[in-house]
PDB file of N, CA and C in Angstrom:
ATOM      1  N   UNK A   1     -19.525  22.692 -64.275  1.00  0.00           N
ATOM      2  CA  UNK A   1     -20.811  23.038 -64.795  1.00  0.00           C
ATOM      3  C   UNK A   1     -21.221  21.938 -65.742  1.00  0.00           C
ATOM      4  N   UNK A   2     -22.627  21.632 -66.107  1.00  0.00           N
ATOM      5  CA  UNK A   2     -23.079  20.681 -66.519  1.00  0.00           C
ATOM      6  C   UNK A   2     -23.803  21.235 -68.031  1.00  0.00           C
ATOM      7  N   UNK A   3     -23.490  19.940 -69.249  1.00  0.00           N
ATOM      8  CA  UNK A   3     -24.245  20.310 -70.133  1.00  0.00           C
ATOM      9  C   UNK A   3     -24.703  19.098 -70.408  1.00  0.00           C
ATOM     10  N   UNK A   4     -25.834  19.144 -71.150  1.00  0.00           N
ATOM     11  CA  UNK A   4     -26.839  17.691 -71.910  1.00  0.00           C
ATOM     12  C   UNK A   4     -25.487  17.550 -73.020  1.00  0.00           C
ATOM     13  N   UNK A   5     -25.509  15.823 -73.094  1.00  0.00           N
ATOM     14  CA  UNK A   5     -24.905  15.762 -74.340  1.00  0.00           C
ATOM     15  C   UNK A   5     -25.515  15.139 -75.029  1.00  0.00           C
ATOM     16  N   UNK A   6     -25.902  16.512 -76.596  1.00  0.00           N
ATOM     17  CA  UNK A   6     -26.668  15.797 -77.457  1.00  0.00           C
ATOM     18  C   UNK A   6     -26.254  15.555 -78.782  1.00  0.00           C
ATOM     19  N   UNK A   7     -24.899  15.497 -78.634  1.00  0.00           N
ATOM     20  CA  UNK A   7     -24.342  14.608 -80.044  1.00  0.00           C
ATOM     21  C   UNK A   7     -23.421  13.108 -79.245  1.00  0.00           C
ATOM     22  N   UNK A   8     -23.570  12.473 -80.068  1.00  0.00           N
ATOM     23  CA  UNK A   8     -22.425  11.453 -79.720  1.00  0.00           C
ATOM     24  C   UNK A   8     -21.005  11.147 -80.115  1.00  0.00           C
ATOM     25  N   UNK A   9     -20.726  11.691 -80.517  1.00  0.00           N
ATOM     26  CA  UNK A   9     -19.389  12.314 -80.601  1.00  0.00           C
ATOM     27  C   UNK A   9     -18.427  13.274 -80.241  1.00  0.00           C
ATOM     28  N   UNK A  10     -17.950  13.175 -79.280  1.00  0.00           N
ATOM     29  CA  UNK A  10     -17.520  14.566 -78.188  1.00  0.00           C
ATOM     30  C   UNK A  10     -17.059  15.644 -79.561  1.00  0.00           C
ATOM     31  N   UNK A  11     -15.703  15.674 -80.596  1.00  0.00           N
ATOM     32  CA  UNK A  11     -15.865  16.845 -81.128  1.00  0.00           C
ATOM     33  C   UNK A  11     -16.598  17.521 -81.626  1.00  0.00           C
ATOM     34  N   UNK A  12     -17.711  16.618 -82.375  1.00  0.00           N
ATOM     35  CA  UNK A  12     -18.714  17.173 -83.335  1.00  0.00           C
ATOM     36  C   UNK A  12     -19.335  17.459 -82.110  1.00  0.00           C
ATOM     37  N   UNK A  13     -19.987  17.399 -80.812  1.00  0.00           N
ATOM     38  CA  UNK A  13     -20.934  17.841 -79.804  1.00  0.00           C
ATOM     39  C   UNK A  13     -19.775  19.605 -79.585  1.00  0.00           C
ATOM     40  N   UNK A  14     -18.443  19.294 -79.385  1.00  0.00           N
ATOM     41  CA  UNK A  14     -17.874  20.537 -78.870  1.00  0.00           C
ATOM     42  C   UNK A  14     -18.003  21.502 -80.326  1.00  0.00           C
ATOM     43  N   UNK A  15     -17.748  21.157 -81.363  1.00  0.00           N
ATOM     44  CA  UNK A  15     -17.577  21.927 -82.894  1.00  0.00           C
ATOM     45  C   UNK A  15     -19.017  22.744 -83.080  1.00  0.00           C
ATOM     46  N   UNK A  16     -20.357  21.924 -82.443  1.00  0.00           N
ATOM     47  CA  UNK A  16     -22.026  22.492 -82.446  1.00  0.00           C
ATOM     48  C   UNK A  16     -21.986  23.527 -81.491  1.00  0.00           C
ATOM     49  N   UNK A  17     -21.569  22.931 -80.227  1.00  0.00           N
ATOM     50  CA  UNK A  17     -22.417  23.449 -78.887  1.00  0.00           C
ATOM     51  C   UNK A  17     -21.175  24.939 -78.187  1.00  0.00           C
ATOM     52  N   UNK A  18     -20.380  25.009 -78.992  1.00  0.00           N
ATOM     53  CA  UNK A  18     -19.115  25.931 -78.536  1.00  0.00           C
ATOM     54  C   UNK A  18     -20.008  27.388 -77.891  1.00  0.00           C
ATOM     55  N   UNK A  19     -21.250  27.656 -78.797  1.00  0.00           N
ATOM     56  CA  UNK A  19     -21.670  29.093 -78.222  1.00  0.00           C
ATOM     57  C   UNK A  19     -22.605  28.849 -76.630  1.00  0.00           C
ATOM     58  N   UNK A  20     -23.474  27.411 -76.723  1.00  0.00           N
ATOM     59  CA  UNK A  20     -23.557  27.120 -75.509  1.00  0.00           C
ATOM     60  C   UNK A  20     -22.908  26.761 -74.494  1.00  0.00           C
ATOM     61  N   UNK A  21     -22.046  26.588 -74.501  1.00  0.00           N
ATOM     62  CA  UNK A  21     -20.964  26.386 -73.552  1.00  0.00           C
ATOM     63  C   UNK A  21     -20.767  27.861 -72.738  1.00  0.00           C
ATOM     64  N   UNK A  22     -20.437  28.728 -73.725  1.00  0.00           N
ATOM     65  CA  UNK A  22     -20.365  30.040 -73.134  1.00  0.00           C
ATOM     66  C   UNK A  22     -21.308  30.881 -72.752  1.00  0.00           C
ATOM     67  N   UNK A  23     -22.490  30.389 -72.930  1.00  0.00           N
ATOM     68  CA  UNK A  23     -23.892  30.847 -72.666  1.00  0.00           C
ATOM     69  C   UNK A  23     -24.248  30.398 -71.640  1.00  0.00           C
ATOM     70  N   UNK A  24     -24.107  29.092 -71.551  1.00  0.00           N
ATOM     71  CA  UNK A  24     -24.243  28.204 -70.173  1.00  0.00           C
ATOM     72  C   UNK A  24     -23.241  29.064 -68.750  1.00  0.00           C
ATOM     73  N   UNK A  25     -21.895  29.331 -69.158  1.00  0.00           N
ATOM     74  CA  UNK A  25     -21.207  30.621 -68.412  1.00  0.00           C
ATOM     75  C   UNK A  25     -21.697  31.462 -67.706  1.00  0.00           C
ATOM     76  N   UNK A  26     -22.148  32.019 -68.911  1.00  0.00           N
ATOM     77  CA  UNK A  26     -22.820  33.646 -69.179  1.00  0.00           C
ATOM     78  C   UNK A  26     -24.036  33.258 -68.167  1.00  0.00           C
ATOM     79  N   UNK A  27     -24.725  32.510 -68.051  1.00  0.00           N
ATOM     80  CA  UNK A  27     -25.759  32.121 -67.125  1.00  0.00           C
ATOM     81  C   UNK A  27     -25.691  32.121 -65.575  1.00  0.00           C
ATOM     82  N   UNK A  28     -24.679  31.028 -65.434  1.00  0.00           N
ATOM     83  CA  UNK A  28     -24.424  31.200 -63.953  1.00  0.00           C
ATOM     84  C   UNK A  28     -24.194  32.637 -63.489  1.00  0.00           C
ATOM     85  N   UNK A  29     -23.025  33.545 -64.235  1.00  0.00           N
ATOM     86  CA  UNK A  29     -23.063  34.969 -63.792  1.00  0.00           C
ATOM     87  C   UNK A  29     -23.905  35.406 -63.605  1.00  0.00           C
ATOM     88  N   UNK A  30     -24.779  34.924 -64.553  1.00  0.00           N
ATOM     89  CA  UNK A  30     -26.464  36.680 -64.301  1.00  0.00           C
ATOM     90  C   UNK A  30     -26.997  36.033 -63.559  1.00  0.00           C
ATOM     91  N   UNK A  31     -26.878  35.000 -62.803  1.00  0.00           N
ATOM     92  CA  UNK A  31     -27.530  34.611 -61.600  1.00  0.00           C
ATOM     93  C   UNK A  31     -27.472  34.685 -60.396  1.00  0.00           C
ATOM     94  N   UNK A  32     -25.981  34.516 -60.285  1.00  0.00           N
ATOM     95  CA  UNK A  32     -25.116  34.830 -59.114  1.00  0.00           C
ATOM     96  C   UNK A  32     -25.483  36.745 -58.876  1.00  0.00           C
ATOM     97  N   UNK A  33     -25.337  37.065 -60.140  1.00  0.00           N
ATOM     98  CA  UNK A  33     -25.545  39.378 -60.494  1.00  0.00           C
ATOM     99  C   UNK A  33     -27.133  39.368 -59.602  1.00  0.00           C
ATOM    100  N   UNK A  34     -28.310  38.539 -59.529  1.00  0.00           N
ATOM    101  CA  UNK A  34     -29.517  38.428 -59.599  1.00  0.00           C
ATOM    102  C   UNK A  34     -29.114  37.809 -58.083  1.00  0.00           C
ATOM    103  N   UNK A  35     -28.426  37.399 -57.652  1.00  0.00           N
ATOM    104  CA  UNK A  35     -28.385  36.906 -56.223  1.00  0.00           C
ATOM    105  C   UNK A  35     -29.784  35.591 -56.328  1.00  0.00           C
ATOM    106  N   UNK A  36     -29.903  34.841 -57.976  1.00  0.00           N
ATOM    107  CA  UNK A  36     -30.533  34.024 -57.609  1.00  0.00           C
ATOM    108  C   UNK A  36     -30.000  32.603 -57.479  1.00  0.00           C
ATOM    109  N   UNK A  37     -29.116  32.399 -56.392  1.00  0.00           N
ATOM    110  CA  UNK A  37     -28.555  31.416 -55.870  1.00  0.00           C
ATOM    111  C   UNK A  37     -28.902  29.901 -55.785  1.00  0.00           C
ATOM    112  N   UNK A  38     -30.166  29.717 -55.875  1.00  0.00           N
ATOM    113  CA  UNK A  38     -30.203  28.237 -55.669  1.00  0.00           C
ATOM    114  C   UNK A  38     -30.464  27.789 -57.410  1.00  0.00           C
ATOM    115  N   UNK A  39     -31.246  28.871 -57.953  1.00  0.00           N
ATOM    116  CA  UNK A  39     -30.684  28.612 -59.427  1.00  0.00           C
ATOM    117  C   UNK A  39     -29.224  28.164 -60.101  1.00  0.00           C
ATOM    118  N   UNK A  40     -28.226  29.414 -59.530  1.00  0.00           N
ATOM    119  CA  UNK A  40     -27.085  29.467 -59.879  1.00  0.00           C
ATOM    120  C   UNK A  40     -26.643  27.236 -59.580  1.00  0.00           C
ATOM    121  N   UNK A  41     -26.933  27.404 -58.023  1.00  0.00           N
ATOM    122  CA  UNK A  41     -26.498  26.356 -57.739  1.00  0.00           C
ATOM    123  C   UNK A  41     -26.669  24.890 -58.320  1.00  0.00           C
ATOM    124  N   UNK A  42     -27.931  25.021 -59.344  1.00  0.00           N
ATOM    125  CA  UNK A  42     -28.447  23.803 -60.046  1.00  0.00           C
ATOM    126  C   UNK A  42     -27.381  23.777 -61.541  1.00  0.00           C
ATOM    127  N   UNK A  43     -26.457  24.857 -61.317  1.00  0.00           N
ATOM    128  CA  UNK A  43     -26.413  24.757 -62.696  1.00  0.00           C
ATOM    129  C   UNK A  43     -24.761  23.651 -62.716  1.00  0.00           C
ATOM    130  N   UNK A  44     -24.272  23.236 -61.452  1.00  0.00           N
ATOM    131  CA  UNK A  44     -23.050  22.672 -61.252  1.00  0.00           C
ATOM    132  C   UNK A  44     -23.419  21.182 -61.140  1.00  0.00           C
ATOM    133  N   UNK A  45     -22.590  20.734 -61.033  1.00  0.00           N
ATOM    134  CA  UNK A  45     -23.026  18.714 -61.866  1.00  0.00           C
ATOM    135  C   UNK A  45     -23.263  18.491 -59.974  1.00  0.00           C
ATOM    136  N   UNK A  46     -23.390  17.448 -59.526  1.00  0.00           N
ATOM    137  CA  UNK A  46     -23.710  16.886 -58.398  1.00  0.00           C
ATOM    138  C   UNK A  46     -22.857  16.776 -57.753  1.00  0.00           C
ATOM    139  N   UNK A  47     -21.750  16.059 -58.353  1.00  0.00           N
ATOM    140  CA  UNK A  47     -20.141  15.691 -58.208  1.00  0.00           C
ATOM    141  C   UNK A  47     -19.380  17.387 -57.138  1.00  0.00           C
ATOM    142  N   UNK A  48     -19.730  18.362 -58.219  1.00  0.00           N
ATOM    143  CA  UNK A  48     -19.131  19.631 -57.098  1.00  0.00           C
ATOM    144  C   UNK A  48     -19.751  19.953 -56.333  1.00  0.00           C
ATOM    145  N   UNK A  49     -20.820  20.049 -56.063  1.00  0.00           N
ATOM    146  CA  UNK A  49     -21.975  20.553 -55.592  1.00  0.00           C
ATOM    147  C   UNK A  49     -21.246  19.452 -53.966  1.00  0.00           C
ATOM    148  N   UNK A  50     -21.101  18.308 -54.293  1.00  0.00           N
ATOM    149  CA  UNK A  50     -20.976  16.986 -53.137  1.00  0.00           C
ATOM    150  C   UNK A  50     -19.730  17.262 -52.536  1.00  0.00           C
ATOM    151  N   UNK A  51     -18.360  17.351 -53.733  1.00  0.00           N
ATOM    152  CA  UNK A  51     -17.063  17.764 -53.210  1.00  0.00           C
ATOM    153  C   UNK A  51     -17.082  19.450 -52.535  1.00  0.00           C
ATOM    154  N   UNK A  52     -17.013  20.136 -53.028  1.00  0.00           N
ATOM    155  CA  UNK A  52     -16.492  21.494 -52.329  1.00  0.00           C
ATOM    156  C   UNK A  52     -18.018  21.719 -51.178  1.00  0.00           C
ATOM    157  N   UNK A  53     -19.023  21.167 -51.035  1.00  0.00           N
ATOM    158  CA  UNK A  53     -19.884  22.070 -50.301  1.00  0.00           C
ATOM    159  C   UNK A  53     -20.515  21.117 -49.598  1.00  0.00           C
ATOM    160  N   UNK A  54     -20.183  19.633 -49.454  1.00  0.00           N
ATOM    161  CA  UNK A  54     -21.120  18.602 -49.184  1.00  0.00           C
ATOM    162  C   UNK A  54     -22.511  18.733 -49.140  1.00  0.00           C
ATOM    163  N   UNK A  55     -22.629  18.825 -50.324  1.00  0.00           N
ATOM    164  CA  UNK A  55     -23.894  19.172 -50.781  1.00  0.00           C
ATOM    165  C   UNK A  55     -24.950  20.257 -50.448  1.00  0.00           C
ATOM    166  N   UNK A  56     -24.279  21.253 -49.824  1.00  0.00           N
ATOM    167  CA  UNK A  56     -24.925  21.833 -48.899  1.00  0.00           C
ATOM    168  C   UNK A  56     -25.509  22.856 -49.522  1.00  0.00           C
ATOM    169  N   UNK A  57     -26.507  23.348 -49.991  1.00  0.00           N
ATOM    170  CA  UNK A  57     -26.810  24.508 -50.448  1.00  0.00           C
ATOM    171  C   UNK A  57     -26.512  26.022 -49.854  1.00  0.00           C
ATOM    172  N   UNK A  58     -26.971  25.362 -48.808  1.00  0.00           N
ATOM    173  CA  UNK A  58     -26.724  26.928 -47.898  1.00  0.00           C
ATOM    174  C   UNK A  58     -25.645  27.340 -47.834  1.00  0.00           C
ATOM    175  N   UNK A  59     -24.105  25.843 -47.371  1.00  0.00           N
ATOM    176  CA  UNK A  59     -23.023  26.769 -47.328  1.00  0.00           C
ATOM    177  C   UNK A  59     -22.465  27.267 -48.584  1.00  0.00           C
ATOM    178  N   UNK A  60     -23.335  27.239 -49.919  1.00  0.00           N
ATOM    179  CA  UNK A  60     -22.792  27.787 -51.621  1.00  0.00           C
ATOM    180  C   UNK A  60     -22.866  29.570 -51.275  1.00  0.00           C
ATOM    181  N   UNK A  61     -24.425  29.197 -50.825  1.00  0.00           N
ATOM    182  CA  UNK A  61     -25.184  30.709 -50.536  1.00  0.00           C
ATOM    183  C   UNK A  61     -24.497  31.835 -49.682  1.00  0.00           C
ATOM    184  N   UNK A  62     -23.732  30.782 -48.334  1.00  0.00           N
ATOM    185  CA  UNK A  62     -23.437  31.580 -47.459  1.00  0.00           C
ATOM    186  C   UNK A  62     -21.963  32.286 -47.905  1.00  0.00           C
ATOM    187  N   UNK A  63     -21.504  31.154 -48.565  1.00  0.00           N
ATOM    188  CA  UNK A  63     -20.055  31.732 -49.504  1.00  0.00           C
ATOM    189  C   UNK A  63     -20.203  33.068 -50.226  1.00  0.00           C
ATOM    190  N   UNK A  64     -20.796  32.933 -51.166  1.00  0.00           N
ATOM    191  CA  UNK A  64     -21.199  33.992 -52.522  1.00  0.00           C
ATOM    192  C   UNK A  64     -21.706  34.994 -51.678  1.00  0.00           C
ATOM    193  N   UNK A  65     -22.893  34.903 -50.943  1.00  0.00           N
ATOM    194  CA  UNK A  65     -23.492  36.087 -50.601  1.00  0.00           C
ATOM    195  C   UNK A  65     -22.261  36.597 -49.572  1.00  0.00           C
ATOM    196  N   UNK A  66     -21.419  36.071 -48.974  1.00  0.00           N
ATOM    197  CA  UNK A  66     -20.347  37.296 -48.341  1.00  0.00           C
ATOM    198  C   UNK A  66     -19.191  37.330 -48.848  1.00  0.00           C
ATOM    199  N   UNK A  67     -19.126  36.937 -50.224  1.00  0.00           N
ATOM    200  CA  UNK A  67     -17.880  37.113 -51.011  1.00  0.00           C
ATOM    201  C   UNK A  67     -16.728  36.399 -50.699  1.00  0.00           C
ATOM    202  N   UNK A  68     -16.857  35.109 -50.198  1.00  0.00           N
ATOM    203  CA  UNK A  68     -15.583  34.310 -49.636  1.00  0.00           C
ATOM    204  C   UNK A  68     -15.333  33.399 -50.689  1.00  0.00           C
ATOM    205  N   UNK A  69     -13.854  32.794 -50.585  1.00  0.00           N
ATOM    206  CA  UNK A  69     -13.396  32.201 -52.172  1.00  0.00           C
ATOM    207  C   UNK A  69     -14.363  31.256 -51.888  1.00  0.00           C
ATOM    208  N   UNK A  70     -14.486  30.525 -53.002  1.00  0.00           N
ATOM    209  CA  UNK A  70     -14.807  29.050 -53.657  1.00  0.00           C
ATOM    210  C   UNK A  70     -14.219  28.636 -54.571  1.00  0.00           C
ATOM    211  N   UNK A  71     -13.622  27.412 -54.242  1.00  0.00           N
ATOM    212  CA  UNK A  71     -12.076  27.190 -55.036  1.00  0.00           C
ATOM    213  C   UNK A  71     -11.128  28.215 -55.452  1.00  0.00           C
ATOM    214  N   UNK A  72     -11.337  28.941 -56.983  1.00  0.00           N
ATOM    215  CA  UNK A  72     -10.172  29.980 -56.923  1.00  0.00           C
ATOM    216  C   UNK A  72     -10.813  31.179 -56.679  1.00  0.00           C
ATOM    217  N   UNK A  73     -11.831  31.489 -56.564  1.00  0.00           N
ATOM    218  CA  UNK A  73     -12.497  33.380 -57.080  1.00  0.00           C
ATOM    219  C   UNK A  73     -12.953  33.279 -55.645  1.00  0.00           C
ATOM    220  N   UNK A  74     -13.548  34.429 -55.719  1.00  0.00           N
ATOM    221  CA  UNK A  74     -14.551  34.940 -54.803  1.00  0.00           C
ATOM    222  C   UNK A  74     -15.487  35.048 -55.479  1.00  0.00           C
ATOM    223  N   UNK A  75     -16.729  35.851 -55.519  1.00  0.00           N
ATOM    224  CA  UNK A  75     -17.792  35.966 -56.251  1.00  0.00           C
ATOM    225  C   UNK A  75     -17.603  36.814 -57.104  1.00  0.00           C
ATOM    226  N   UNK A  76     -17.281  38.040 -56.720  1.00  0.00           N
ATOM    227  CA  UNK A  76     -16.608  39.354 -57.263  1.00  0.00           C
ATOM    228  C   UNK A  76     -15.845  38.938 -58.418  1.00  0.00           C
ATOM    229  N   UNK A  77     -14.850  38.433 -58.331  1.00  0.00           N
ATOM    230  CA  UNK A  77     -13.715  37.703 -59.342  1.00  0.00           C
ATOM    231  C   UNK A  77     -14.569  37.001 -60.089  1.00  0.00           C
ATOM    232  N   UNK A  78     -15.168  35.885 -59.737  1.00  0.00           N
ATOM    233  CA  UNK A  78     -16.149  34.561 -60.685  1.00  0.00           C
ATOM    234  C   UNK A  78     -16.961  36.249 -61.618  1.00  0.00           C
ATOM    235  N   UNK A  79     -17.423  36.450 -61.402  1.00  0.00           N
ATOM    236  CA  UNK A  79     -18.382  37.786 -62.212  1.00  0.00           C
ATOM    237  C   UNK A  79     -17.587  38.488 -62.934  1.00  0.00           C
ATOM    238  N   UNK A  80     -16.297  38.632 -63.295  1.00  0.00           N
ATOM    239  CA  UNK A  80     -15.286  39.383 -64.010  1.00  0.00           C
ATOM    240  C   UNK A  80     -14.585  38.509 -64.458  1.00  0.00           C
ATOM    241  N   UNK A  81     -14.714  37.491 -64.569  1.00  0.00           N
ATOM    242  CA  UNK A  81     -14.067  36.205 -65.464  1.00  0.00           C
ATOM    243  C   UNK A  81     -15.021  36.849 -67.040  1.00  0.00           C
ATOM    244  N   UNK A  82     -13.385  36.922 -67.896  1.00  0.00           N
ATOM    245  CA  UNK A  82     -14.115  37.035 -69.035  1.00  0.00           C
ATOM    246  C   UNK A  82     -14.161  35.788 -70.231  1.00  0.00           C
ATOM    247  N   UNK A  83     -14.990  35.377 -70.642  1.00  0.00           N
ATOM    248  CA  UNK A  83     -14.895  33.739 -71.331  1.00  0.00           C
ATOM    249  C   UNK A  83     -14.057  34.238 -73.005  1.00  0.00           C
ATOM    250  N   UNK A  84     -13.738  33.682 -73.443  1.00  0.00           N
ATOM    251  CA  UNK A  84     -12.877  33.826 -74.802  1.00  0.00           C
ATOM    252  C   UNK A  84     -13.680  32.815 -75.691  1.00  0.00           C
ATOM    253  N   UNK A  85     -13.232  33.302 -77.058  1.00  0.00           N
ATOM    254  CA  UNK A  85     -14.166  32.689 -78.075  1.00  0.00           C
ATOM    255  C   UNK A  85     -14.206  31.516 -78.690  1.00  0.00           C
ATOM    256  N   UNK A  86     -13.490  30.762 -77.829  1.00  0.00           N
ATOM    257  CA  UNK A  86     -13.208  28.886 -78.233  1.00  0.00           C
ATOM    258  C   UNK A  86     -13.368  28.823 -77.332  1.00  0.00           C
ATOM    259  N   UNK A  87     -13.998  27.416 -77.227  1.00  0.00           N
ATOM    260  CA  UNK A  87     -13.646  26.252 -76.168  1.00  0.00           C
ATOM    261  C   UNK A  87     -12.976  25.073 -76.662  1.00  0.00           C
ATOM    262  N   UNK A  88     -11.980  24.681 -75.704  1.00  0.00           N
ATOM    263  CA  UNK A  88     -10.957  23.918 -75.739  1.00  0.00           C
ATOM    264  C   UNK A  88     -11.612  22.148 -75.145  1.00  0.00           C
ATOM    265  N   UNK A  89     -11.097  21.408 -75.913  1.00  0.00           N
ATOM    266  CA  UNK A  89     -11.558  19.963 -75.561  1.00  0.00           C
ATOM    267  C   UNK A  89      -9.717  19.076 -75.256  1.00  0.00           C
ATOM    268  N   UNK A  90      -9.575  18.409 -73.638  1.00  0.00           N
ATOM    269  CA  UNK A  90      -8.557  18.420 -73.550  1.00  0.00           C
ATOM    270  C   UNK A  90      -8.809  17.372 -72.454  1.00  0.00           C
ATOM    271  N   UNK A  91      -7.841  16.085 -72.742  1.00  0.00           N
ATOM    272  CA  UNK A  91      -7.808  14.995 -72.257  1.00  0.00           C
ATOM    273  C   UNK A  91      -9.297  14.640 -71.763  1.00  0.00           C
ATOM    274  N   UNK A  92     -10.032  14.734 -72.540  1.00  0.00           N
ATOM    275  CA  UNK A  92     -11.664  14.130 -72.897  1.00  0.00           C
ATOM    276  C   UNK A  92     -12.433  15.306 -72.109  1.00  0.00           C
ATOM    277  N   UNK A  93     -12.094  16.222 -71.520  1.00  0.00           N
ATOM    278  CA  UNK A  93     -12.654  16.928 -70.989  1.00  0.00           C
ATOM    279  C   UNK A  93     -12.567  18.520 -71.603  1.00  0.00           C
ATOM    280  N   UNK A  94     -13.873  18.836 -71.355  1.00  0.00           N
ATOM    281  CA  UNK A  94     -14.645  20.318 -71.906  1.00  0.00           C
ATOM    282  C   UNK A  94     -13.759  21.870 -71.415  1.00  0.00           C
ATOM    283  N   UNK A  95     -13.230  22.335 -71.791  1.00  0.00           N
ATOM    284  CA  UNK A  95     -12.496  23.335 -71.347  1.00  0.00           C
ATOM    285  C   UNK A  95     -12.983  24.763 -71.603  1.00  0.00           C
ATOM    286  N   UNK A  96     -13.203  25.508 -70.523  1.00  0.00           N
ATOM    287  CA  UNK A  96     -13.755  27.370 -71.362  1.00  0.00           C
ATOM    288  C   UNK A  96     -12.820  28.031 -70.650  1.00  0.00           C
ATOM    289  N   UNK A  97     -12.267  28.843 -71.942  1.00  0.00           N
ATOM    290  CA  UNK A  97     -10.749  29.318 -71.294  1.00  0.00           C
ATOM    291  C   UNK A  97     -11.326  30.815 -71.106  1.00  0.00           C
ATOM    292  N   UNK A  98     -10.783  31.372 -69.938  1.00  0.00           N
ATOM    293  CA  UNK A  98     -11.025  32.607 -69.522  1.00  0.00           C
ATOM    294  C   UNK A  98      -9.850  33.585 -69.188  1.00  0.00           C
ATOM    295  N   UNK A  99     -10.408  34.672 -68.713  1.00  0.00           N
ATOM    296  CA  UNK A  99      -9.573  35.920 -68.745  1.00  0.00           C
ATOM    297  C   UNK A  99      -9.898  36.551 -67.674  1.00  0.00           C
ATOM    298  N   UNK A 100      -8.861  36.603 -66.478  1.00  0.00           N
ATOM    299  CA  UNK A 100      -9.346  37.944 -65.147  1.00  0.00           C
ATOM    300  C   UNK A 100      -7.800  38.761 -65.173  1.00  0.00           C
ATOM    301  N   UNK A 101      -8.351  39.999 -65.058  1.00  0.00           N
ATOM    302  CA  UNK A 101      -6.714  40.761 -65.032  1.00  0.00           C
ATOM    303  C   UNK A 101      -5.451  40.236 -65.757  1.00  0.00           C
ATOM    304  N   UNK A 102      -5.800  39.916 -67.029  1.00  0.00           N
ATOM    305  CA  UNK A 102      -4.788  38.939 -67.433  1.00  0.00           C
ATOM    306  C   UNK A 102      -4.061  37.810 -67.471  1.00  0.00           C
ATOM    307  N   UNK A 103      -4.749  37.298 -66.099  1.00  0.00           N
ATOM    308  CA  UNK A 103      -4.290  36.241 -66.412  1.00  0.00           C
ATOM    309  C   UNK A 103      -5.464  34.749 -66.830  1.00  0.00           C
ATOM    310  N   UNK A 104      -5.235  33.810 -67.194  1.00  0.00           N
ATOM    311  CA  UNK A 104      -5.470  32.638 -67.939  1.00  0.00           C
ATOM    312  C   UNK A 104      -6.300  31.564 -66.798  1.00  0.00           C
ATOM    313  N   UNK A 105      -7.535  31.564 -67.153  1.00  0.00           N
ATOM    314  CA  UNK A 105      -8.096  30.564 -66.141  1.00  0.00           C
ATOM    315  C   UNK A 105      -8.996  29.198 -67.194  1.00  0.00           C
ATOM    316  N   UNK A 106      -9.713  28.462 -66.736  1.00  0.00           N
ATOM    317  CA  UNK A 106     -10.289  27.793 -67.305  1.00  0.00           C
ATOM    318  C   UNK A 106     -11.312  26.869 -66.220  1.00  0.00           C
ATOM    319  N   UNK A 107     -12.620  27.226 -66.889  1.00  0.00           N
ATOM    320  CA  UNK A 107     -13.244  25.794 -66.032  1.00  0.00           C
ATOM    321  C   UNK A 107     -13.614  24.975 -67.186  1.00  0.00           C
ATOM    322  N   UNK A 108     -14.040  23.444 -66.187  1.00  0.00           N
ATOM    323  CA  UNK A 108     -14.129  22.312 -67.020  1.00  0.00           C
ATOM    324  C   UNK A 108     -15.839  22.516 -66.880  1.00  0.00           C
ATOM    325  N   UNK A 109     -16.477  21.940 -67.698  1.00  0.00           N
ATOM    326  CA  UNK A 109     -17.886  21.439 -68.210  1.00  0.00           C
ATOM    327  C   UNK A 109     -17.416  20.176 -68.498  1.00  0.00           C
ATOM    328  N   UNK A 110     -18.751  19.176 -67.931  1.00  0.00           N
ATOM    329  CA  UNK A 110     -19.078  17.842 -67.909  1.00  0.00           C
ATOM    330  C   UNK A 110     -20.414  17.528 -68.741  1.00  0.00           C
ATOM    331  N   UNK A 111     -20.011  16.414 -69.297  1.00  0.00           N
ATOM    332  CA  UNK A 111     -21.909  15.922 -69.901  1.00  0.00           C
ATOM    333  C   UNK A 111     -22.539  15.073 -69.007  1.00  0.00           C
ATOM    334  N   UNK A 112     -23.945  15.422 -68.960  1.00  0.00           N
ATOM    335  CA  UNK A 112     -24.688  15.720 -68.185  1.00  0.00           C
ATOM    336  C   UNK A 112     -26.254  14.628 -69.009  1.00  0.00           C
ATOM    337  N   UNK A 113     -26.429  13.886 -68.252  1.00  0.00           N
ATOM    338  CA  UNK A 113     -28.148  13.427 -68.700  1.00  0.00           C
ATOM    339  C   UNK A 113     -29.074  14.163 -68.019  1.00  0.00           C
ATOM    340  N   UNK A 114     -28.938  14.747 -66.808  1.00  0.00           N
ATOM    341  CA  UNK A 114     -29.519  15.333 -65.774  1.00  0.00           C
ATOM    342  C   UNK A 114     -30.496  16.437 -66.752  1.00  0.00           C
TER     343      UNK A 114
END
């Protein structure tokens, strides 16, 4: 997932932006909940969007809307990911550590000019 980076300093940008990070989260879910998909889909950097789907919009759509994995979840699962109240900054990269049935997940966030 993609964020603007508007400090220049990665901690002081992660130490500001920690509640957007999880808001930015919180977003894709109520979109994916809203089945508004090509939204959802703008919200991932280019880079995944190119690797897991070759760019394909439709096959994101055709995934989610019949509940088939994408990378680790299904849709079902991605929507019950619960985000925790830090975000983690780890080998230069953006970390939001999560929670499904107990166990420990994390996606990365990238900065983004886009």
């Amino acid at each position: 997932m993609r964020l603007k980076n508007y400090y220049g300093r990665k901690n002081h940008f992660l130490y500001h932006q920690n509640s957007n990070i999880i808001d930015a989260f919180i977003k894709v879910q109520d979109l994916l909940r809203k089945e508004e998909y090509p939204k959802a889909w703008n919200c991932f950097t280019k880079s995944y969007q190119e690797a897991k789907h070759q760019g394909d919009i439709n096959g994101f759509i055709g995934k989610v809307s019949k509940d088939q994995a994408i990378d680790h979840w299904t849709a079902f699962q991605f929507l019950q990911l619960l985000p925790e109240e830090s975000v983690t900054l780890e080998d230069g990269r953006i970390l939001l550590n999560l929670t499904l049935d107990s166990s420990e997940w994390h996606i990365i966030f990238k900065y983004s000019d886009e």
